[in-house]
C-alpha atoms as a PDB file:
ATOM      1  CA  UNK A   1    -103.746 118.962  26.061  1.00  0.00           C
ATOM      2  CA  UNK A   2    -102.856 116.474  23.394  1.00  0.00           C
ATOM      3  CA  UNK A   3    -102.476 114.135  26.442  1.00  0.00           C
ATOM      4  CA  UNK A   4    -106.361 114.647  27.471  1.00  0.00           C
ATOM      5  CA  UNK A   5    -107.748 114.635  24.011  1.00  0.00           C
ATOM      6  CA  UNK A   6    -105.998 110.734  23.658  1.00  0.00           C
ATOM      7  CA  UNK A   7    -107.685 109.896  26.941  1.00  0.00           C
ATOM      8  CA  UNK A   8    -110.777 111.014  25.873  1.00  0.00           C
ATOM      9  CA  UNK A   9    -111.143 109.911  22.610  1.00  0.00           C
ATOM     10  CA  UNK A  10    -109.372 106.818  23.569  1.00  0.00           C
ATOM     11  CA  UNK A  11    -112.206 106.028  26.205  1.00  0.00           C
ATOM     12  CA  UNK A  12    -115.225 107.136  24.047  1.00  0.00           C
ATOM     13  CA  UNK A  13    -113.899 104.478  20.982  1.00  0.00           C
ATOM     14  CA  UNK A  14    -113.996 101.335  23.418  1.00  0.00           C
ATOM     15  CA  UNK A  15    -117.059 102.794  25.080  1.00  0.00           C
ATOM     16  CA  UNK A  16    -116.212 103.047  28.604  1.00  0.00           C
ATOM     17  CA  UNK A  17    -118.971 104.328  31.292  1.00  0.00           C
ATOM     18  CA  UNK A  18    -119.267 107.876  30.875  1.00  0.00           C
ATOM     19  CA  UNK A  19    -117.876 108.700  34.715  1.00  0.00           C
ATOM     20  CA  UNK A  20    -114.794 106.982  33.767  1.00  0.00           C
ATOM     21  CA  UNK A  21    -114.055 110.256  31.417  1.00  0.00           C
ATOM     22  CA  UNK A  22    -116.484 112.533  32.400  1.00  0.00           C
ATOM     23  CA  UNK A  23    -113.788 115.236  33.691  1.00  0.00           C
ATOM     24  CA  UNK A  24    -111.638 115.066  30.211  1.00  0.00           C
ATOM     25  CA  UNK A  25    -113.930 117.742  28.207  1.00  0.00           C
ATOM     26  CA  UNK A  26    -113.694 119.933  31.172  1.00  0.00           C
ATOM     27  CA  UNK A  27    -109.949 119.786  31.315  1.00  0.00           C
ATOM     28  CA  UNK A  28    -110.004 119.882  27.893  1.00  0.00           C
ATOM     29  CA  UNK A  29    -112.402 122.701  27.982  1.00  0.00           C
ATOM     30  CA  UNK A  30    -109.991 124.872  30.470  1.00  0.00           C
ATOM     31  CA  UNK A  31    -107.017 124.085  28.800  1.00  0.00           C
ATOM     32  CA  UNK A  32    -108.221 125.209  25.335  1.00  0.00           C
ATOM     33  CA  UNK A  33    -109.653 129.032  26.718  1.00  0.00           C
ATOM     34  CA  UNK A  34    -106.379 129.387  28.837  1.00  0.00           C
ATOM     35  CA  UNK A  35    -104.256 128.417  25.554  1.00  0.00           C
ATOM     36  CA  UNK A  36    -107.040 131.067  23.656  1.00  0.00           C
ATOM     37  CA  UNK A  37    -106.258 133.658  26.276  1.00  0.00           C
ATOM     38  CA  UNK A  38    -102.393 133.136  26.197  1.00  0.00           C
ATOM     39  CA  UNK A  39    -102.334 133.641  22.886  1.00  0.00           C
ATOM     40  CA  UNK A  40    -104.389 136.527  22.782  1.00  0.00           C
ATOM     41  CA  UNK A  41    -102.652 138.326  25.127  1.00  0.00           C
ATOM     42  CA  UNK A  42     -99.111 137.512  23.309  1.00  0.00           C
ATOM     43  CA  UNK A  43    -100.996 139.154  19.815  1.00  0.00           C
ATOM     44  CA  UNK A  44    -101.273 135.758  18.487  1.00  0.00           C
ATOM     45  CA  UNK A  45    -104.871 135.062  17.725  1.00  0.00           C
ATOM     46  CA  UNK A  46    -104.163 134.203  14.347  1.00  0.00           C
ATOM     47  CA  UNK A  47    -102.280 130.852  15.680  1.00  0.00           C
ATOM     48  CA  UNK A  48    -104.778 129.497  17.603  1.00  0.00           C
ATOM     49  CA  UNK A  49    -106.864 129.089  14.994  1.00  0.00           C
ATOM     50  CA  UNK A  50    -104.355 127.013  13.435  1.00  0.00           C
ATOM     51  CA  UNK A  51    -104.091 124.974  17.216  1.00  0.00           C
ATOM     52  CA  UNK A  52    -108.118 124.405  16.372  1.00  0.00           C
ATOM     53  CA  UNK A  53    -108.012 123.293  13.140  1.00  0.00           C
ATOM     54  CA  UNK A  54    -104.923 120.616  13.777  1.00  0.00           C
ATOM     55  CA  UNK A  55    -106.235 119.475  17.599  1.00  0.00           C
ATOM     56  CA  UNK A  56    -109.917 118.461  14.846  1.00  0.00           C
ATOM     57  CA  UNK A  57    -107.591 117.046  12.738  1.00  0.00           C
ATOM     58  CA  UNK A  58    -106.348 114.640  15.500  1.00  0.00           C
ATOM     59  CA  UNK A  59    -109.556 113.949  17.013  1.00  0.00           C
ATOM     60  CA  UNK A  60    -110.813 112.511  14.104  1.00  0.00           C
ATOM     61  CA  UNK A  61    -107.452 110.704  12.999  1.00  0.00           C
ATOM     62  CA  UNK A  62    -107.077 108.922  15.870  1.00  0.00           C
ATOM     63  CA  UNK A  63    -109.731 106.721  15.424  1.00  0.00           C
ATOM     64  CA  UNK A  64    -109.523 106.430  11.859  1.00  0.00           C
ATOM     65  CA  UNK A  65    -107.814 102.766  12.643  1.00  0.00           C
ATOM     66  CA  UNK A  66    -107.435 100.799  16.096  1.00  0.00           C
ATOM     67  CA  UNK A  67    -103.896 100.779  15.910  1.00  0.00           C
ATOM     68  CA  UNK A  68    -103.567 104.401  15.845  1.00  0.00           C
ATOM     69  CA  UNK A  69    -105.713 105.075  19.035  1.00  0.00           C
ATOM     70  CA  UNK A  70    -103.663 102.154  20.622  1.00  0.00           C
ATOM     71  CA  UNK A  71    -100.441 103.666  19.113  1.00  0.00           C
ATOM     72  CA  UNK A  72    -101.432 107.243  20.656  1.00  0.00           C
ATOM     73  CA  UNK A  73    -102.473 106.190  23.504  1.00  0.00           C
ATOM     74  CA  UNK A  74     -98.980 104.464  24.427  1.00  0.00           C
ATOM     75  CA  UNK A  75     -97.251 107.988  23.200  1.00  0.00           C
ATOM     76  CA  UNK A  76     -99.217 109.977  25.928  1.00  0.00           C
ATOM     77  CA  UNK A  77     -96.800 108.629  28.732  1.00  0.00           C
ATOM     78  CA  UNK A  78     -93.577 109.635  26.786  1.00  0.00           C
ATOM     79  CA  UNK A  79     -95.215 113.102  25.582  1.00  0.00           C
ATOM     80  CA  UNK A  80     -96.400 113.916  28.787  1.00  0.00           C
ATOM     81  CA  UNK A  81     -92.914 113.005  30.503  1.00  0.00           C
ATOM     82  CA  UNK A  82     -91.033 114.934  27.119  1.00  0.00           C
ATOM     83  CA  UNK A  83     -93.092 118.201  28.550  1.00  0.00           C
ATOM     84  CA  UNK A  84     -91.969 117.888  32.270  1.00  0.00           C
ATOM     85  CA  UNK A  85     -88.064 117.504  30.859  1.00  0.00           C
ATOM     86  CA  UNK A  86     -88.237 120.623  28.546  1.00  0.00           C
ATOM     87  CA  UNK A  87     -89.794 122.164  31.731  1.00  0.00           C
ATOM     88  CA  UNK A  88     -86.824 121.336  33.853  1.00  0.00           C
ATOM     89  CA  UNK A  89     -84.624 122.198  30.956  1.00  0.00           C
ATOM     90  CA  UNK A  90     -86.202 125.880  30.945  1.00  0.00           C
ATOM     91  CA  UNK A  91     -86.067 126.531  34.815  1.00  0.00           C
ATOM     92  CA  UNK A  92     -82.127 124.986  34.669  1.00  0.00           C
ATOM     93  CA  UNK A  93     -81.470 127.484  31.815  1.00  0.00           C
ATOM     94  CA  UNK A  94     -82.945 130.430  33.334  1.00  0.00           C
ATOM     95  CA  UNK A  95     -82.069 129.398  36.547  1.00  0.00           C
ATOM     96  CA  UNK A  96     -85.401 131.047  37.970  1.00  0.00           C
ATOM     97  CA  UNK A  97     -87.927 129.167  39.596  1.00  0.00           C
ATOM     98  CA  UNK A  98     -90.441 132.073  40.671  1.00  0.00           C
ATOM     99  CA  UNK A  99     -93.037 131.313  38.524  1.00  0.00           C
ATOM    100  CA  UNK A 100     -93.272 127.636  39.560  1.00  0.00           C
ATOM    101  CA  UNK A 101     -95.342 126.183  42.168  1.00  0.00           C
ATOM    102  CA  UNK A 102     -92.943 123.774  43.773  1.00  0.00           C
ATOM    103  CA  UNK A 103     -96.668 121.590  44.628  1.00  0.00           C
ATOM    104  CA  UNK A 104     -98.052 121.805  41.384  1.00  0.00           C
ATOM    105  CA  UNK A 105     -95.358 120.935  39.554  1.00  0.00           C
ATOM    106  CA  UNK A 106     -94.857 117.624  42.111  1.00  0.00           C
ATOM    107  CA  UNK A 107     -98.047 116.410  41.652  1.00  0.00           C
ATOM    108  CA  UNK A 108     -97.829 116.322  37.833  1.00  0.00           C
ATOM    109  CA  UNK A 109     -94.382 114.889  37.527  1.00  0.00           C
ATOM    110  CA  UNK A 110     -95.620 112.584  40.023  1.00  0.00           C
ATOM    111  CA  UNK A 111     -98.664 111.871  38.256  1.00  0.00           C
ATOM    112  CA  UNK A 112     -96.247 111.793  34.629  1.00  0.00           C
ATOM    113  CA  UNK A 113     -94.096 109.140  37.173  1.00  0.00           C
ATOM    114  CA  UNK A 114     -96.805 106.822  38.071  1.00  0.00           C
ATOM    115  CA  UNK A 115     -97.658 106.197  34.585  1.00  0.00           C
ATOM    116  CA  UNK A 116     -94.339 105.131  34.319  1.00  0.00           C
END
């Protein structure tokens, strides 16, 4: 999510065409409910207020100076490949893969990898 809120913001500070990031709200859009929902369903509604308050805190940091959009920007390849390790960590832990579409999973380490 942090990922997709760089991207976006990122793209809307150097004004790029409005297809170029057209699908970021929605994916930020989906992420943020599912995140809502998780947490709801865990009893943790409290939290995600929190989540709101700090993911407007970042939006409007990040373009508080250049360097820090620039900065963030270059972050979002290394954050985005630090979530795919801890992922791999978990599954080599529990040793239990059911819950983890072998596809899905490809296509965003792939996607982390091509970044790369």
């Amino acid at each position: 999510l942090f990922s997709f809120l760089v991207f976006l913001r990122y793209q809307m500070y150097y004004d790029y065409p409005l297809q170029t990031y057209l699908e970021y709200p929605i994916i930020i859009a989906q992420d943020a409910i599912l995140l809502l929902l998780v947490m709801h369903f865990n009893g943790k509604t409290r939290r995600a207020l929190f989540f709101a308050v700090t993911f407007w805190g970042v939006w409007y940091m990040l373009t508080l100076e250049k360097w820090i959009i620039d900065l963030a920007m270059n972050l979002c390849t290394l954050i985005s490949v630090a979530g795919k390790l801890a992922q791999l960590q978990c599954l080599w832990q529990t040793k239990d893969s059911g819950e983890v579409s072998a596809l899905t999973w490809s296509m965003s380490a792939y996607t982390c990898a091509s970044k790369l």
